[in-house]
Protein backbone atom coordinates (compact mmCIF):
# COMPACT_ATOMS: atom_id res chain seq x y z
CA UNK A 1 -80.69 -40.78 -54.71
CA UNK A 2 -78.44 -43.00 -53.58
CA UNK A 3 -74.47 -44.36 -54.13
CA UNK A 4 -72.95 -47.37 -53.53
CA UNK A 5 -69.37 -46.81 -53.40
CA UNK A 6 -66.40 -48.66 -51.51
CA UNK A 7 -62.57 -47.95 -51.27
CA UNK A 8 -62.16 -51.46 -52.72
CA UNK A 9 -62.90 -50.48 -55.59
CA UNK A 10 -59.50 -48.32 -55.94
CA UNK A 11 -57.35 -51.27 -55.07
CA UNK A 12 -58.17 -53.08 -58.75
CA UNK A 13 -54.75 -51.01 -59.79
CA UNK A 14 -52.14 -51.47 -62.52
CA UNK A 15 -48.68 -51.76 -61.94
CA UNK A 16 -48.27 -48.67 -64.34
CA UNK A 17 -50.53 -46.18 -66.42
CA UNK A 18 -54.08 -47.77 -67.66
CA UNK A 19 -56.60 -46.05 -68.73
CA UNK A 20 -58.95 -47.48 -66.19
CA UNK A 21 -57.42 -46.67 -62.96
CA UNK A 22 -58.47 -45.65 -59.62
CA UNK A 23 -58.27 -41.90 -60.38
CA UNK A 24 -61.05 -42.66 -62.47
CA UNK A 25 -63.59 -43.17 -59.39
CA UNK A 26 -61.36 -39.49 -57.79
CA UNK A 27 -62.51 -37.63 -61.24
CA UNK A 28 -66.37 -39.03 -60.69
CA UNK A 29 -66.57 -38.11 -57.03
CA UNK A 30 -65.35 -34.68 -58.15
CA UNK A 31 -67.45 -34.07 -60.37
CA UNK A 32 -70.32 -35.32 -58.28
CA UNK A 33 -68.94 -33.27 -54.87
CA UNK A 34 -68.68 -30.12 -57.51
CA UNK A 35 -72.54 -30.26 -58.00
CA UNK A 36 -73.76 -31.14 -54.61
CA UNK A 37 -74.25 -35.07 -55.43
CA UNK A 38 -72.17 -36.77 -52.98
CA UNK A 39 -74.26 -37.89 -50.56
CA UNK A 40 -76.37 -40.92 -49.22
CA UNK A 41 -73.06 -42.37 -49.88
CA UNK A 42 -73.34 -46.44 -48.33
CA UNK A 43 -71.02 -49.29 -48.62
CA UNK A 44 -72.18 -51.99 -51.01
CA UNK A 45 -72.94 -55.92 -49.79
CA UNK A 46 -70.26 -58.00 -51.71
CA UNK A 47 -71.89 -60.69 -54.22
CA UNK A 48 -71.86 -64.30 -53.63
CA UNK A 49 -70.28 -66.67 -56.05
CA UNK A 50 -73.27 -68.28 -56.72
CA UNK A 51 -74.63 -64.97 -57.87
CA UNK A 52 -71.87 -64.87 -60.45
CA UNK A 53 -72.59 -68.23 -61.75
CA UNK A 54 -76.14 -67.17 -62.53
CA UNK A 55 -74.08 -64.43 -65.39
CA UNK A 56 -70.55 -66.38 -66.02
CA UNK A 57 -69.05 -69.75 -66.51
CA UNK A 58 -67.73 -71.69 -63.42
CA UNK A 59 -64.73 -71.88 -65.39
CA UNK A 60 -64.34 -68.24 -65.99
CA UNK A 61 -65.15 -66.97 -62.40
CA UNK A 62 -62.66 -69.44 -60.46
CA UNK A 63 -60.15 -68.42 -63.30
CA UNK A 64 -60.10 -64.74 -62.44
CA UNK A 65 -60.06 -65.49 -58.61
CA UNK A 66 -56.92 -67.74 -59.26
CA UNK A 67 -55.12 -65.21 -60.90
CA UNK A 68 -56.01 -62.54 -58.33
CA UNK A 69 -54.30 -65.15 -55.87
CA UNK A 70 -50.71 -65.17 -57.80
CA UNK A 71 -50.47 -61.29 -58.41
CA UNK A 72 -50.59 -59.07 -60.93
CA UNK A 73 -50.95 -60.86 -64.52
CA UNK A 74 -52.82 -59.35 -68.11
CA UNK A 75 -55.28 -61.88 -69.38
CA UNK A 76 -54.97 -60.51 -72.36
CA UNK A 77 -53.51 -57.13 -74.12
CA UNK A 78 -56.27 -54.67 -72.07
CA UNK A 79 -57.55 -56.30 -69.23
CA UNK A 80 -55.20 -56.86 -66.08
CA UNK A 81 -56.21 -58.51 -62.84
CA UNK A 82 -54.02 -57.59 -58.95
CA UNK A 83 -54.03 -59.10 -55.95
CA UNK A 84 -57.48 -57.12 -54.82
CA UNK A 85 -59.21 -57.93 -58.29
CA UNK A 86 -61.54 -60.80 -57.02
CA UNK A 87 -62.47 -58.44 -53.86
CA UNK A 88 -63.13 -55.34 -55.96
CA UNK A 89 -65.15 -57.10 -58.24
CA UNK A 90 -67.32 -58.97 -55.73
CA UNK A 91 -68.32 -55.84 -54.26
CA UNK A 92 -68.94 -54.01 -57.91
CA UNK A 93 -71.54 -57.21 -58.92
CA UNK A 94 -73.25 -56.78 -55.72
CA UNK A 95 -73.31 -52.82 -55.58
CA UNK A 96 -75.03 -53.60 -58.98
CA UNK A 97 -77.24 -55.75 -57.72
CA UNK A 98 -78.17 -53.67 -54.75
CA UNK A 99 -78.90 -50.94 -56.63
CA UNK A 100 -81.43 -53.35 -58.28
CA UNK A 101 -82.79 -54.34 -55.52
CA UNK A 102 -83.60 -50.62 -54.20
CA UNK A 103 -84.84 -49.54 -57.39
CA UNK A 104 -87.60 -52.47 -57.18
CA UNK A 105 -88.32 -50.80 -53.83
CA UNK A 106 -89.03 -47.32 -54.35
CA UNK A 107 -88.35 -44.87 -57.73
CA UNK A 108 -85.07 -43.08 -57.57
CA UNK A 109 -81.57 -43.00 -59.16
CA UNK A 110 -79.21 -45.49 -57.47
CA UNK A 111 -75.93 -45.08 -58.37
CA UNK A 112 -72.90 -48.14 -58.12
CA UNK A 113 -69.91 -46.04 -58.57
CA UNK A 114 -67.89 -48.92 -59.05
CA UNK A 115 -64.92 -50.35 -60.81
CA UNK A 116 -63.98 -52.88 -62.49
CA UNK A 117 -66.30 -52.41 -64.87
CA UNK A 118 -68.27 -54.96 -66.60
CA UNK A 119 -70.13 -54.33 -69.92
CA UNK A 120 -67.51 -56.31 -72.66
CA UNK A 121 -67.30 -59.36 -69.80
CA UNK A 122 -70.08 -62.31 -71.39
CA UNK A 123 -70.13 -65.62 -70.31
CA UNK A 124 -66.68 -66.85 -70.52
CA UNK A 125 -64.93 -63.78 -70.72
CA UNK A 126 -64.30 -62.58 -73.96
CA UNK A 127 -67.95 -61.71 -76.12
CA UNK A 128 -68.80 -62.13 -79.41
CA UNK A 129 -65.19 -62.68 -80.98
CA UNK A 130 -63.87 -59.21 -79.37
CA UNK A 131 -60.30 -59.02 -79.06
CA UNK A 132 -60.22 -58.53 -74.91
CA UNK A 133 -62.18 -58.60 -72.52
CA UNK A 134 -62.14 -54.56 -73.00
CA UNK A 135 -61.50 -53.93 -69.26
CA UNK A 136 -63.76 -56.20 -67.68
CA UNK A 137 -64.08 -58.50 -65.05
CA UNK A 138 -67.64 -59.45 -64.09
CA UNK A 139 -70.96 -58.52 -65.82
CA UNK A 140 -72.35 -55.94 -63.17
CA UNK A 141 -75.26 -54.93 -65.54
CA UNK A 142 -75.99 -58.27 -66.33
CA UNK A 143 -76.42 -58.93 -62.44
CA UNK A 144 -78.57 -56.00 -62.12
CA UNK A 145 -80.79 -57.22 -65.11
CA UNK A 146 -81.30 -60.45 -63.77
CA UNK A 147 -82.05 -59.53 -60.23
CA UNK A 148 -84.97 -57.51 -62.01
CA UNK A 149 -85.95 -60.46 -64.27
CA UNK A 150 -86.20 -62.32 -61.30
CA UNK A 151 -88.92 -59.99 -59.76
CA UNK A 152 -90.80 -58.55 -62.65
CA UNK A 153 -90.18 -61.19 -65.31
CA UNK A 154 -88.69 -59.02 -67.92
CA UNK A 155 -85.90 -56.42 -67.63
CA UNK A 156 -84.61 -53.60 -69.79
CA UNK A 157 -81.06 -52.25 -69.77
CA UNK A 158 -79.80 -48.96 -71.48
CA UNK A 159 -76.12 -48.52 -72.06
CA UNK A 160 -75.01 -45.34 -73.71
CA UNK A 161 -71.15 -46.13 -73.10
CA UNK A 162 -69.22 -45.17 -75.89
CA UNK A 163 -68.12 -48.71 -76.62
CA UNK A 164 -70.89 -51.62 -77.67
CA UNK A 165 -71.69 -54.10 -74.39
CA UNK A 166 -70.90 -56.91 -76.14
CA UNK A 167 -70.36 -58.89 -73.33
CA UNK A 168 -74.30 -58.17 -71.97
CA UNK A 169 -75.84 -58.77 -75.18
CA UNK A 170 -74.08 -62.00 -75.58
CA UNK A 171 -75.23 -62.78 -72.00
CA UNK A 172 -79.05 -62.23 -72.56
CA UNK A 173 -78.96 -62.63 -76.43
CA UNK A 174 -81.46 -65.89 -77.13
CA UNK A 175 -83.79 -63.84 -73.84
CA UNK A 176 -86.68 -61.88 -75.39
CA UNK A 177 -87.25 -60.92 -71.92
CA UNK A 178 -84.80 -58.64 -71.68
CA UNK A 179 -84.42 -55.88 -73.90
CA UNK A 180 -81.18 -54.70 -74.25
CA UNK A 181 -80.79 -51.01 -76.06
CA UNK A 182 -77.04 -49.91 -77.04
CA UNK A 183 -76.61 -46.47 -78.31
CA UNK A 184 -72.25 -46.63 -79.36
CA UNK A 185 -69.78 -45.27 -81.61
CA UNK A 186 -69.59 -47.40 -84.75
CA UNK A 187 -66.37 -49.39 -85.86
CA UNK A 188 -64.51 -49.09 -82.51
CA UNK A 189 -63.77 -51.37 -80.10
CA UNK A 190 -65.28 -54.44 -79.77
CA UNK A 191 -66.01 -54.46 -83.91
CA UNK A 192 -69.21 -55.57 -83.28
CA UNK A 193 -72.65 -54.04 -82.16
CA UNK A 194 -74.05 -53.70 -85.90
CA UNK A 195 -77.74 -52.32 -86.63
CA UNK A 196 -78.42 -55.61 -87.84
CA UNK A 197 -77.76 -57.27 -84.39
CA UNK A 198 -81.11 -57.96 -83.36
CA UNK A 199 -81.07 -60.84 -81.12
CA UNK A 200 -80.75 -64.76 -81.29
CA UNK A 201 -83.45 -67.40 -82.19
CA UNK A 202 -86.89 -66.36 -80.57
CA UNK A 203 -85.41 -63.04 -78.59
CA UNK A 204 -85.21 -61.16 -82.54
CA UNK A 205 -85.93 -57.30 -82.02
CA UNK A 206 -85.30 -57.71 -77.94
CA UNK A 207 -81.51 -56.38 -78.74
CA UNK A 208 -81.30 -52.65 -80.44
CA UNK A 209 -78.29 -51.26 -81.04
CA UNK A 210 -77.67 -47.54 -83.22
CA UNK A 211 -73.98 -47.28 -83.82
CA UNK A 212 -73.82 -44.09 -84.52
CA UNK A 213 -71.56 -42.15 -86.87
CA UNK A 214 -67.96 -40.95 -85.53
CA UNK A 215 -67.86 -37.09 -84.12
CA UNK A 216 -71.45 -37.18 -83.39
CA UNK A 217 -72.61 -34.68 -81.20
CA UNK A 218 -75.37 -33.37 -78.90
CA UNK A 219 -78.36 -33.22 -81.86
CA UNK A 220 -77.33 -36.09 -82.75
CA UNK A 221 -77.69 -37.78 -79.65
CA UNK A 222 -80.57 -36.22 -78.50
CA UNK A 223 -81.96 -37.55 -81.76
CA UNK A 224 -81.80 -41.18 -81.69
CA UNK A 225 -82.83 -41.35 -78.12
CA UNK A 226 -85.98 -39.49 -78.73
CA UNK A 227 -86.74 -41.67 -82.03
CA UNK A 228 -85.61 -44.73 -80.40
CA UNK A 229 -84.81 -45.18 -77.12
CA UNK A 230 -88.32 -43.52 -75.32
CA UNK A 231 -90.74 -44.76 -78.03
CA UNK A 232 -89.22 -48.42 -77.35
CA UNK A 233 -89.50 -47.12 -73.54
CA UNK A 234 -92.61 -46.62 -73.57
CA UNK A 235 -94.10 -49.27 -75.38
CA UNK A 236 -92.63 -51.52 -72.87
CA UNK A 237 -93.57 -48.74 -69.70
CA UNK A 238 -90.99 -50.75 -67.48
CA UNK A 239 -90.83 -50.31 -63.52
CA UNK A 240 -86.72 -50.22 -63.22
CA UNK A 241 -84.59 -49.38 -66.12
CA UNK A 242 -80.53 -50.53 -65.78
CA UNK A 243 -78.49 -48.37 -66.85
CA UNK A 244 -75.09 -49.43 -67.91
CA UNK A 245 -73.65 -45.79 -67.92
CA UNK A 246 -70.18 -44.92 -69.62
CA UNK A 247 -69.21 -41.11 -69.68
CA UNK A 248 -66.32 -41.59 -72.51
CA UNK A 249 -68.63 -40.26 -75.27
CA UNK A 250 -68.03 -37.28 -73.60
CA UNK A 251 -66.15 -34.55 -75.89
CA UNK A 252 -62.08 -35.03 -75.58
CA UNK A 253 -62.29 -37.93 -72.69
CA UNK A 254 -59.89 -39.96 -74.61
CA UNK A 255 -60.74 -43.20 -75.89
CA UNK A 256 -63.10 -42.28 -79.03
CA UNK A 257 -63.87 -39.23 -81.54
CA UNK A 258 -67.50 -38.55 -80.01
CA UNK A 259 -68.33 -34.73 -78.92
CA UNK A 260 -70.88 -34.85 -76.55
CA UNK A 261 -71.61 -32.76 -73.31
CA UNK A 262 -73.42 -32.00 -70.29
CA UNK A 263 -76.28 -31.13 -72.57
CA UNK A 264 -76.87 -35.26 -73.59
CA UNK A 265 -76.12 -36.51 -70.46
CA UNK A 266 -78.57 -34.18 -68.52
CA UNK A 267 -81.35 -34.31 -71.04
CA UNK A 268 -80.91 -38.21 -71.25
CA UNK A 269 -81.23 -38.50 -67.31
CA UNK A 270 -84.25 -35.88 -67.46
CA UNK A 271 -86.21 -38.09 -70.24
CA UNK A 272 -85.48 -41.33 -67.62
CA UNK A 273 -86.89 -39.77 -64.80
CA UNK A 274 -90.68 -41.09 -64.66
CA UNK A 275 -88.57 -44.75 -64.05
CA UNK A 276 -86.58 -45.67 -61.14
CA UNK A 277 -83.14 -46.39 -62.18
CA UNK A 278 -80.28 -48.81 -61.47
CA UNK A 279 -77.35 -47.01 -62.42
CA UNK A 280 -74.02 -49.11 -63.16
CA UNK A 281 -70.47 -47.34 -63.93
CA UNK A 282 -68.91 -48.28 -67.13
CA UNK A 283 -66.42 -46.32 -69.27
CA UNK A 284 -65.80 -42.69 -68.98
CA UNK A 285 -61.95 -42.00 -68.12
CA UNK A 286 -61.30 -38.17 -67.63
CA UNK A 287 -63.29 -35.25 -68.48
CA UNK A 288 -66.69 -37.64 -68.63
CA UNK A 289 -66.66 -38.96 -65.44
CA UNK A 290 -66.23 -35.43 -63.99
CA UNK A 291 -68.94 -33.59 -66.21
CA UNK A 292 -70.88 -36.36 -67.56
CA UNK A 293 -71.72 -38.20 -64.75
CA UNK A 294 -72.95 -35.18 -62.62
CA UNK A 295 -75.12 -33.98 -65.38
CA UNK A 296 -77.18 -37.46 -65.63
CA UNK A 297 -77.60 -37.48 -61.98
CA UNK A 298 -79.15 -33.49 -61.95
CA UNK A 299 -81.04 -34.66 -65.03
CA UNK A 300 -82.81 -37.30 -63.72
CA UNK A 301 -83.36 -35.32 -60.33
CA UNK A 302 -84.48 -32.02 -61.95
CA UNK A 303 -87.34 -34.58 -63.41
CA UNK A 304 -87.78 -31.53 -66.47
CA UNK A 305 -86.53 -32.73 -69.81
CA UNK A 306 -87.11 -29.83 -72.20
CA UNK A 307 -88.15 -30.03 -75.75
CA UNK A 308 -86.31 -28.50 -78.02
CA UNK A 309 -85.10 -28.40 -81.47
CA UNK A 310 -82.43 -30.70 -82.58
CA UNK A 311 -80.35 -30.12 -85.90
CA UNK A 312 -79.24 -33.62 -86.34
CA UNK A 313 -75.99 -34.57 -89.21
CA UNK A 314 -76.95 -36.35 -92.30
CA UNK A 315 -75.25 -39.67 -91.25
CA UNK A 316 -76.96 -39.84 -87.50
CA UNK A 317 -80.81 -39.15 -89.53
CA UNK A 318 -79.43 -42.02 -92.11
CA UNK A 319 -78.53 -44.45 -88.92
CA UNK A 320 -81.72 -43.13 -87.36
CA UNK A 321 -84.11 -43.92 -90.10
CA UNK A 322 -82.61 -47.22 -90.74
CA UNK A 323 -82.69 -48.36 -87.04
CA UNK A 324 -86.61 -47.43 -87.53
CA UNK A 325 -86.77 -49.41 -90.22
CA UNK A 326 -85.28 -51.96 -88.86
CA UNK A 327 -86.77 -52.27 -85.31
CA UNK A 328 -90.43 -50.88 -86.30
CA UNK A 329 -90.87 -54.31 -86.74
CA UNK A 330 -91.05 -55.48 -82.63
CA UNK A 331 -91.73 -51.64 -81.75
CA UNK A 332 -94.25 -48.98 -82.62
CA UNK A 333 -92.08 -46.56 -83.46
CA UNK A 334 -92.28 -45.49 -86.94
């Protein structure tokens, strides 16, 4: 494995308490130090504008580096941007796209351990009439996908963040060639993300999304990902999977009602390990980052995802079965 990780990304900072803070990249390396992952630790390339142009509006990108030039300012309720802003989120696009680029190269887990994140940020900011921008600066994934695209022709992207990526689906929604699989908490932030969200005009069925049902836990989890997520795997059987990775699913991390644990996160990065992966930090803003995170990694790595029995609630089967129902349509897996 390997991380791409810089100090700049620390100096994206609020004035006062945010949830998404620079202790947030302290609790990951933690948690990552605690289980013997913190190494093959490099410093990322920082992205060219032009790269950013390719996944956001001219108008957008040269807004946010204005406003990193006056100070510290909130474009809008969530989402601040400081004076370091446009650095930090240079590098976190092209630590994205770098972990692309290795994952084309040989099969392993490369991690950008970055911040600001990126998921709710489509191609003028705010996506798909959410409130904010959630966070967000630059689409990282999105980079990631499209450095893929670019060398394969097609891309698929994964993002089990608690909170819909709105911003990446809105970015690749009318592109059949890149499947786009979002695994969330329904009715939360952005409002958006429904079953029925399949993709625009001629891309229909390349965008899956299973909101699934608040306090879901483990089972369910486990679940949907093996009814879903690897049949649609591997019909497609791609080379590099992105995966936009939030940890704030995780059981009492703060920002939603899901209960998951190291159990999930280690048995989804088991079930990913016959792909090489591009790994791109999201959410995940305490206990997530410092559990979660670490148990993904060792998934993937121990390359053993066990089978076992899953006792699934009533509302995750329901969400399940109708997601089949749904997608079975584009995807053999009914």
């Amino acid at each position: 494995m390997e991380i791409l990780y810089s100090e700049v990304f620390k100096e994206h900072k609020p004035l006062r308490y945010h949830p998404e803070n620079p202790e947030r990249l302290e609790l990951a390396i933690v948690g990552l130090r605690e289980s013997g992952l913190w190494r093959n630790v490099r410093d990322p390339p920082e992205a060219e504008v032009e790269e950013l142009l390719r996944v956001h509006s001219e108008e957008y990108v040269e807004r946010i580096r204005e406003l990193s030039k006056t100070g510290f300012s909130f474009i809008d309720p969530d989402t601040y941007v400081s004076p370091a802003t446009w650095e930090a989120a240079l590098k976190a696009f092209g630590a994205a796209v770098e972990t692309a680029r290795l994952a084309l190269k040989r099969r392993d887990i490369y991690l950008a351990l970055v911040r600001p994140p990126g998921h709710h940020a489509g191609r003028r900011g705010r996506a798909f009439n959410a409130p904010t921008l959630g966070f967000c600066i630059f689409n990282n994934s999105a980079g990631a996908a499209l450095e893929i695209k670019d060398a394969l022709g097609d891309a698929v992207v994964i993002d089990f963040d608690v909170h819909y990526g709105n911003g990446t689906q809105e970015i690749f929604w009318e592109d059949k060639n890149v499947v786009h699989i979002d695994i969330h908490e329904e009715g939360i932030y952005p409002g958006s993300g429904e079953i029925y969200d399949i993709g625009g005009k001629g891309a229909e069925g390349s965008k899956v999304n299973i909101p699934m049902p608040h306090y879901s836990k483990d089972d369910d989890y486990i679940f949907a990902w093996r009814e879903i997520v690897i049949p649609i795997l591997e019909n497609i059987e791609p080379k590099v999977v992105v995966i936009s990775a939030g940890f704030d699913a995780f059981r009492n991390d703060g920002l939603a009602t899901m209960e998951l644990t190291e159990r999930f996160y280690h048995f989804a990065g088991a079930s990913l390990s016959k792909f090489s992966l591009a790994v791109v930090l999201e959410g995940g803003y305490s206990v997530g980052l410092r559990k979660g995170l670490p148990a993904f990694v060792s998934g993937y790595l121990s390359r053993e995802a066990p089978i076992e029995e899953v006792h699934p609630s009533h509302k995750a089967v329901k969400v399940v079965e109708a997601a089949k129902k749904i997608y079975g349509k584009w995807w053999e897996i009914n």
